[in-house]
Protein backbone atom coordinates (compact mmCIF):
# COMPACT_ATOMS: atom_id res chain seq x y z
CA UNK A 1 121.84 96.43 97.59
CA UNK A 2 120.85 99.40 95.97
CA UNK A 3 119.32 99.58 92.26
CA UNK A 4 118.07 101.81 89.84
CA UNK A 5 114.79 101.48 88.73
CA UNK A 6 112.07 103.86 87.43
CA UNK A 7 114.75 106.83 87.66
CA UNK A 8 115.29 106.40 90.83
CA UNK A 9 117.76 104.68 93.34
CA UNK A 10 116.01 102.19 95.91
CA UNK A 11 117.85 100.48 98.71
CA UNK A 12 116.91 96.38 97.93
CA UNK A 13 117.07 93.98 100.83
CA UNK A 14 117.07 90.57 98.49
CA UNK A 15 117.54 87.11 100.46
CA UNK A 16 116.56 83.37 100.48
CA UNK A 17 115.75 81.31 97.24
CA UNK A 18 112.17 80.44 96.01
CA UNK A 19 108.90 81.88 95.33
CA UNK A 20 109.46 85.36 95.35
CA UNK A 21 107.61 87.94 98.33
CA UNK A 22 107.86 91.32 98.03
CA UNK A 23 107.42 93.15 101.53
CA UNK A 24 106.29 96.66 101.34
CA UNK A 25 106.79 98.95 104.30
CA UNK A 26 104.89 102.04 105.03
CA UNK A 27 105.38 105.38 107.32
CA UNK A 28 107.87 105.86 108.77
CA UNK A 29 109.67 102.59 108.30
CA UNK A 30 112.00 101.38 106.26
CA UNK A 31 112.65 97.56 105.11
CA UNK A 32 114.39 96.39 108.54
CA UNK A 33 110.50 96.19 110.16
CA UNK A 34 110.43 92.85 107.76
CA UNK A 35 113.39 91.35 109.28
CA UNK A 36 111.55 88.68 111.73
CA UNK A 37 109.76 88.18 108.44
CA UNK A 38 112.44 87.69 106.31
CA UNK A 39 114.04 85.48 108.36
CA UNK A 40 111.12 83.17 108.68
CA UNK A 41 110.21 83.21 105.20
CA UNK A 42 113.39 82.78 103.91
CA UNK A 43 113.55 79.42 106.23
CA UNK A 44 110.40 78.33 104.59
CA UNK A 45 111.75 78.41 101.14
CA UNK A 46 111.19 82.09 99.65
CA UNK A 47 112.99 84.65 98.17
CA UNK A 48 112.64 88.01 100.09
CA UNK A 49 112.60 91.31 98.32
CA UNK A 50 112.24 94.39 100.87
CA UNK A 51 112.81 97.76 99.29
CA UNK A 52 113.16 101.51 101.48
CA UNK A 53 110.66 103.20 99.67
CA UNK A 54 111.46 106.60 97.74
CA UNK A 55 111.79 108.83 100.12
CA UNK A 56 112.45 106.36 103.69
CA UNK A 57 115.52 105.39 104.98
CA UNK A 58 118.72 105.29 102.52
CA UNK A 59 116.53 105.17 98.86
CA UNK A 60 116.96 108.22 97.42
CA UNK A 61 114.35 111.21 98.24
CA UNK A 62 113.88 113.65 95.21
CA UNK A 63 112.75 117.05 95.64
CA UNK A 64 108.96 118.26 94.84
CA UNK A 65 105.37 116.59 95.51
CA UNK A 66 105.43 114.94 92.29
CA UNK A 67 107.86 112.68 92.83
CA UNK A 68 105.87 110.88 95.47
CA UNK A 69 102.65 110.30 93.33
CA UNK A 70 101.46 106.99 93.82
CA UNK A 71 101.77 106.47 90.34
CA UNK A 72 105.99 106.74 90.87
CA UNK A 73 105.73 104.30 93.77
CA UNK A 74 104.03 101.36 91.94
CA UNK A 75 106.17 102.16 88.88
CA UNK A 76 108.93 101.63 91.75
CA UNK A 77 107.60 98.32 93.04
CA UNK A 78 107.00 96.99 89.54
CA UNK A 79 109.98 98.00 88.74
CA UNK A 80 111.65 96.21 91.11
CA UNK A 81 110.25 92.88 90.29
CA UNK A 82 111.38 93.59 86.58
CA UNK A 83 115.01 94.33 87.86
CA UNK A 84 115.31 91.10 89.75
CA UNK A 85 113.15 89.23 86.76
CA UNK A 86 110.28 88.31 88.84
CA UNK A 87 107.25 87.50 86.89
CA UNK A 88 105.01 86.58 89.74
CA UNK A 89 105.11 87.67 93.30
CA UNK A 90 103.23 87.45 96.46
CA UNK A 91 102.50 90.79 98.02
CA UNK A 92 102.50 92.13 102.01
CA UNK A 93 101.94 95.49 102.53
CA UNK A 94 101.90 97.17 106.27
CA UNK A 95 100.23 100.81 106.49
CA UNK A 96 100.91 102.89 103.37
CA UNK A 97 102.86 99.71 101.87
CA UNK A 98 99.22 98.16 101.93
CA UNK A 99 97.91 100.84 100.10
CA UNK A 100 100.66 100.33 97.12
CA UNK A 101 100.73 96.51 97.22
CA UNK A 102 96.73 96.88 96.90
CA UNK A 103 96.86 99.18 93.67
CA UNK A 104 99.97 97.16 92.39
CA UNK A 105 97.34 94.14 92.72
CA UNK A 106 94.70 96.12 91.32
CA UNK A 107 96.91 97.52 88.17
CA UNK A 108 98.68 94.63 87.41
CA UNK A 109 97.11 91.33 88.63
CA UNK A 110 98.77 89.22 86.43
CA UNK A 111 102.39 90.67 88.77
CA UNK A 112 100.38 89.22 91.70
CA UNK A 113 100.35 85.58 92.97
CA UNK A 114 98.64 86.89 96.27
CA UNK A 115 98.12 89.83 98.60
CA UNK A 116 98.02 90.29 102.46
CA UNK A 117 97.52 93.67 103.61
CA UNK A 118 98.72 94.57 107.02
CA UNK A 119 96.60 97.19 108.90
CA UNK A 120 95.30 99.10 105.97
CA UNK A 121 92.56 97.36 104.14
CA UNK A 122 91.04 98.02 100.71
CA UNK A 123 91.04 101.77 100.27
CA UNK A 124 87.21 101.98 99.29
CA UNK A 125 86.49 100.45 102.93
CA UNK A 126 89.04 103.18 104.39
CA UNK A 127 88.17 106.72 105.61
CA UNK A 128 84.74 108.00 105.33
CA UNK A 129 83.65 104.71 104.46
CA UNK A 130 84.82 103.55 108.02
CA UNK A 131 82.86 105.96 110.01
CA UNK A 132 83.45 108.96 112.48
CA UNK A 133 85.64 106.75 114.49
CA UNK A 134 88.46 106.47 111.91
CA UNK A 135 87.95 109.54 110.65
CA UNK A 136 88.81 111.02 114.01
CA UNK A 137 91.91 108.48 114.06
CA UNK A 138 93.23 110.15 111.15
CA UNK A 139 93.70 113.91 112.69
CA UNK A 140 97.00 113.63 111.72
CA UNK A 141 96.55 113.37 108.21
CA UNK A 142 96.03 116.73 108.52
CA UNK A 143 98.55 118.26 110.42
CA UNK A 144 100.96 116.34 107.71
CA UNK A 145 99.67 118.86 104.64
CA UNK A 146 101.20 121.78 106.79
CA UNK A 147 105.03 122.02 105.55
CA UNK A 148 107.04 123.31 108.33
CA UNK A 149 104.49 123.13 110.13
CA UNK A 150 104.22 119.37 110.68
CA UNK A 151 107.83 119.39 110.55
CA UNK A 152 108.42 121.95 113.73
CA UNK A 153 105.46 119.76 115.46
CA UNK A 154 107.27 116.57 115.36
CA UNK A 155 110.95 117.34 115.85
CA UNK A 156 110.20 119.88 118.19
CA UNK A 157 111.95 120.17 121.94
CA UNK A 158 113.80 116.36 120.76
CA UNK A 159 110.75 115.38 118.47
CA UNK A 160 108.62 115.23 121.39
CA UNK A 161 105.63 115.63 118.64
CA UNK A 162 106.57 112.34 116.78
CA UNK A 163 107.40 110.27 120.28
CA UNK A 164 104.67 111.08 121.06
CA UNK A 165 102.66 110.25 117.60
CA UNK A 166 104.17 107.04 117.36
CA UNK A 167 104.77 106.15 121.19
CA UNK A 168 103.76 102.34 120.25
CA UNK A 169 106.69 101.98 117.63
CA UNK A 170 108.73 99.30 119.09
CA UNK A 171 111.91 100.59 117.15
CA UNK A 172 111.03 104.73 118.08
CA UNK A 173 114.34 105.13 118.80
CA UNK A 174 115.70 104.36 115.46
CA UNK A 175 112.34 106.19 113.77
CA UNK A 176 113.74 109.40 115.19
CA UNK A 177 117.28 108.93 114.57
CA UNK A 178 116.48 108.60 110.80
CA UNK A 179 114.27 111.83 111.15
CA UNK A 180 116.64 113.95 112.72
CA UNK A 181 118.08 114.74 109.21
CA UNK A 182 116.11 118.01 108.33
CA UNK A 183 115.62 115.73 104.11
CA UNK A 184 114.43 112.30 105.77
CA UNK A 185 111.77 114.36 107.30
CA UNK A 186 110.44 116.25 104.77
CA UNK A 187 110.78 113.39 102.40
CA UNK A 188 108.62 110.73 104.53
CA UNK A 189 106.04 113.16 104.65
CA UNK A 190 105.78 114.04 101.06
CA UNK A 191 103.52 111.05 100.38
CA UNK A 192 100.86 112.21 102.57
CA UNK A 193 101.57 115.45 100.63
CA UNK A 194 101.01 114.50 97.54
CA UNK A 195 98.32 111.88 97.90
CA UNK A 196 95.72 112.67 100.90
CA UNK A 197 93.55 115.21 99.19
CA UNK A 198 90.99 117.15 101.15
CA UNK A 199 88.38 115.16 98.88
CA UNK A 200 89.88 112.35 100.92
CA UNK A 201 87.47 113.09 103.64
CA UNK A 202 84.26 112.94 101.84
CA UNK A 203 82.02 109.73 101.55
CA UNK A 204 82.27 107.87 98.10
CA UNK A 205 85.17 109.81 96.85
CA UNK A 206 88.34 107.04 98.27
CA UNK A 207 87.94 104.49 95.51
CA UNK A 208 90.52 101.79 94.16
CA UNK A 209 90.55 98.95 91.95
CA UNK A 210 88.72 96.05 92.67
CA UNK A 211 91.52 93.36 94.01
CA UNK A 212 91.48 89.72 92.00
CA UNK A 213 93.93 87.78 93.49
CA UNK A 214 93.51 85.70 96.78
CA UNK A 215 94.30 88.24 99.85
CA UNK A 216 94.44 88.56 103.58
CA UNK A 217 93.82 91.22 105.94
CA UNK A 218 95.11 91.30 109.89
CA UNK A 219 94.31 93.60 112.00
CA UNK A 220 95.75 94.22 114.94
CA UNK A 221 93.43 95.17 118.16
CA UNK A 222 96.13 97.66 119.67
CA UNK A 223 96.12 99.91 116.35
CA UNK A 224 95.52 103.49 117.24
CA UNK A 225 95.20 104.69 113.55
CA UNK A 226 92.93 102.28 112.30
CA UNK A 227 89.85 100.66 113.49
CA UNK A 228 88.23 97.35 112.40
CA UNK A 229 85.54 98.20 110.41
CA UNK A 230 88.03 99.63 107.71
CA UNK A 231 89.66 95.75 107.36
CA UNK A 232 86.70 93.88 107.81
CA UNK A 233 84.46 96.18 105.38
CA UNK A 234 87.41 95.04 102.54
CA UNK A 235 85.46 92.30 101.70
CA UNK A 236 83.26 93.46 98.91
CA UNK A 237 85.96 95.05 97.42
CA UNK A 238 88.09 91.72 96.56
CA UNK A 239 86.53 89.14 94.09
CA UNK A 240 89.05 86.51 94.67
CA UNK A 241 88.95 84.73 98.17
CA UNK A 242 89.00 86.79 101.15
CA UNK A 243 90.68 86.23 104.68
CA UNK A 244 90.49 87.99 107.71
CA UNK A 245 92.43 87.98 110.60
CA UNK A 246 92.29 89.59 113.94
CA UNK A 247 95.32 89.67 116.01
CA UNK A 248 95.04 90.66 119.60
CA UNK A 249 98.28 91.90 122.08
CA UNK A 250 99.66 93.52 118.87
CA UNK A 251 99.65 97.51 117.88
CA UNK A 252 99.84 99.38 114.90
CA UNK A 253 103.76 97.54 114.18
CA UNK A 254 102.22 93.83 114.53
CA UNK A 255 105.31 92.85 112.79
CA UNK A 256 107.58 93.81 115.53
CA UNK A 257 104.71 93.43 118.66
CA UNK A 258 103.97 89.57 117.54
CA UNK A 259 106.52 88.56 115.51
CA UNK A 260 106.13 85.05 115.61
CA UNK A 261 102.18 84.94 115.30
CA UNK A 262 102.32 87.36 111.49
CA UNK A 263 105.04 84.68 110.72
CA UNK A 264 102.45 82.18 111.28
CA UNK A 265 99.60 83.58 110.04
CA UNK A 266 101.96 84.49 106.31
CA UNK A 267 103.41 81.28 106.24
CA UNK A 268 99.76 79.94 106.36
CA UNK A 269 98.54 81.67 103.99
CA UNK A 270 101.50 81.79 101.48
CA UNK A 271 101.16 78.09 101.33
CA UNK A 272 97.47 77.53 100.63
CA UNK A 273 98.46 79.29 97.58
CA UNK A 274 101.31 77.89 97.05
């Protein structure tokens, strides 16, 4: 369904009845990578809310930088929960999603009834924090600042640049089919744009909130954007209980790669909450 919230119109996925979960995708997906998830949560007895981000798939994507200040897309998220009068939700998050449910979690706790944070782990672990390795892992960071520039690099000669960025996304097909329109390209980039500073890259300057609600972070030992140590060093960062999980056979997209073991591992950990 589509709503309005913040000034803005977001494209909703809302199913099931119960405790409410709000699933959070991140670059470049839109809300269908939840849909093993949905399904499967929904079964269990929750209420599934799965928004397109500002900017991804068929939510709107306004022009300039601004617009895609992290500060819009938690006003988005929250706003979303007010829209569908959710007091309380539980929170999953998968690559820049993680990074929104986190401050979301941070901002507002009392929003939060728990977190899990797919791939991306507390954003003080992240980047130089992690080490050379995932700095190196994040080269394309980088290239994304470049306007046109990323943009000719990825849809060049049948966006041969973003096959081959994102060569492990079981659903590439669809990622470029969305990108082919010149807007949806430009747009899914802008939050790199607007957020990854050069400061980025400097030790001690990626800080966040401290997270105090109960969370969970998987990993998945195919990702080739993020390494380990950036989930596992999370830990100090959370006062509430921490979990970690490792998942093996899975890549960057765990959600799509092992569908039935994240299903496992969420419904776990929703209901020691619960």
């Amino acid at each position: 369904m589509r709503v309005n919230v913040n000034g803005i119109g977001l494209e909703v996925q809302v199913s099931g009845e119960g405790p409410a979960v709000l699933l959070v995708h991140g670059y470049p997906d839109t809300h269908a990578l939840w849909r093993h998830q949905v399904a499967a949560l929904n079964a269990a007895g929750y209420r599934t809310i799965a928004p397109d981000l500002r900017g991804f798939g068929s939510s709107d994507k306004p022009e300039g930088l601004a617009a895609y200040d992290i500060s819009e897309h938690i006003a988005d998220l929250l706003g979303i929960l007010d829209h569908f009068e959710v007091g309380q939700a539980h929170l999953v998050g998968h690559d820049w999603g993680a990074t929104l449910a986190q401050l979301v979690a941070g901002t507002a706790p009392e929003r939060v009834s728990s977190l899990s944070l797919l791939s991306v782990g507390h954003l003080s672990a992240s980047g130089p924090a992690a080490g050379i390795d995932q700095l190196a892992k994040f080269w394309y960071m980088l290239l994304f600042q470049f306007p046109d520039v990323a943009e000719q690099w990825l849809s060049h000669d049948d966006f041969t640049g973003l096959r081959m960025w994102a060569t492990t996304h079981p659903d590439l097909e669809d990622v470029v089919s969305r990108m082919r329109h010149p807007e949806s390209l430009t747009a899914g980039l802008a939050i790199y744009r607007q957020n990854i500073t050069p400061q980025a890259f400097i030790p001690g300057t990626l800080q966040a909130p401290p997270i105090k609600v109960r969370t969970m972070g998987v990993w998945s030992s195919g990702d080739v954007y993020l390494t380990e140590k950036a989930m596992i060093g999370s830990a100090p960062y959370i006062t509430a209980s921490w979990r970690y999980e490792r998942l093996e056979d899975a890549g960057h997209w765990m959600q799509l790669d092992q569908p039935q073991k994240v299903n496992e591992l969420l419904l776990d950990f929703l209901s020691s909450v619960r």
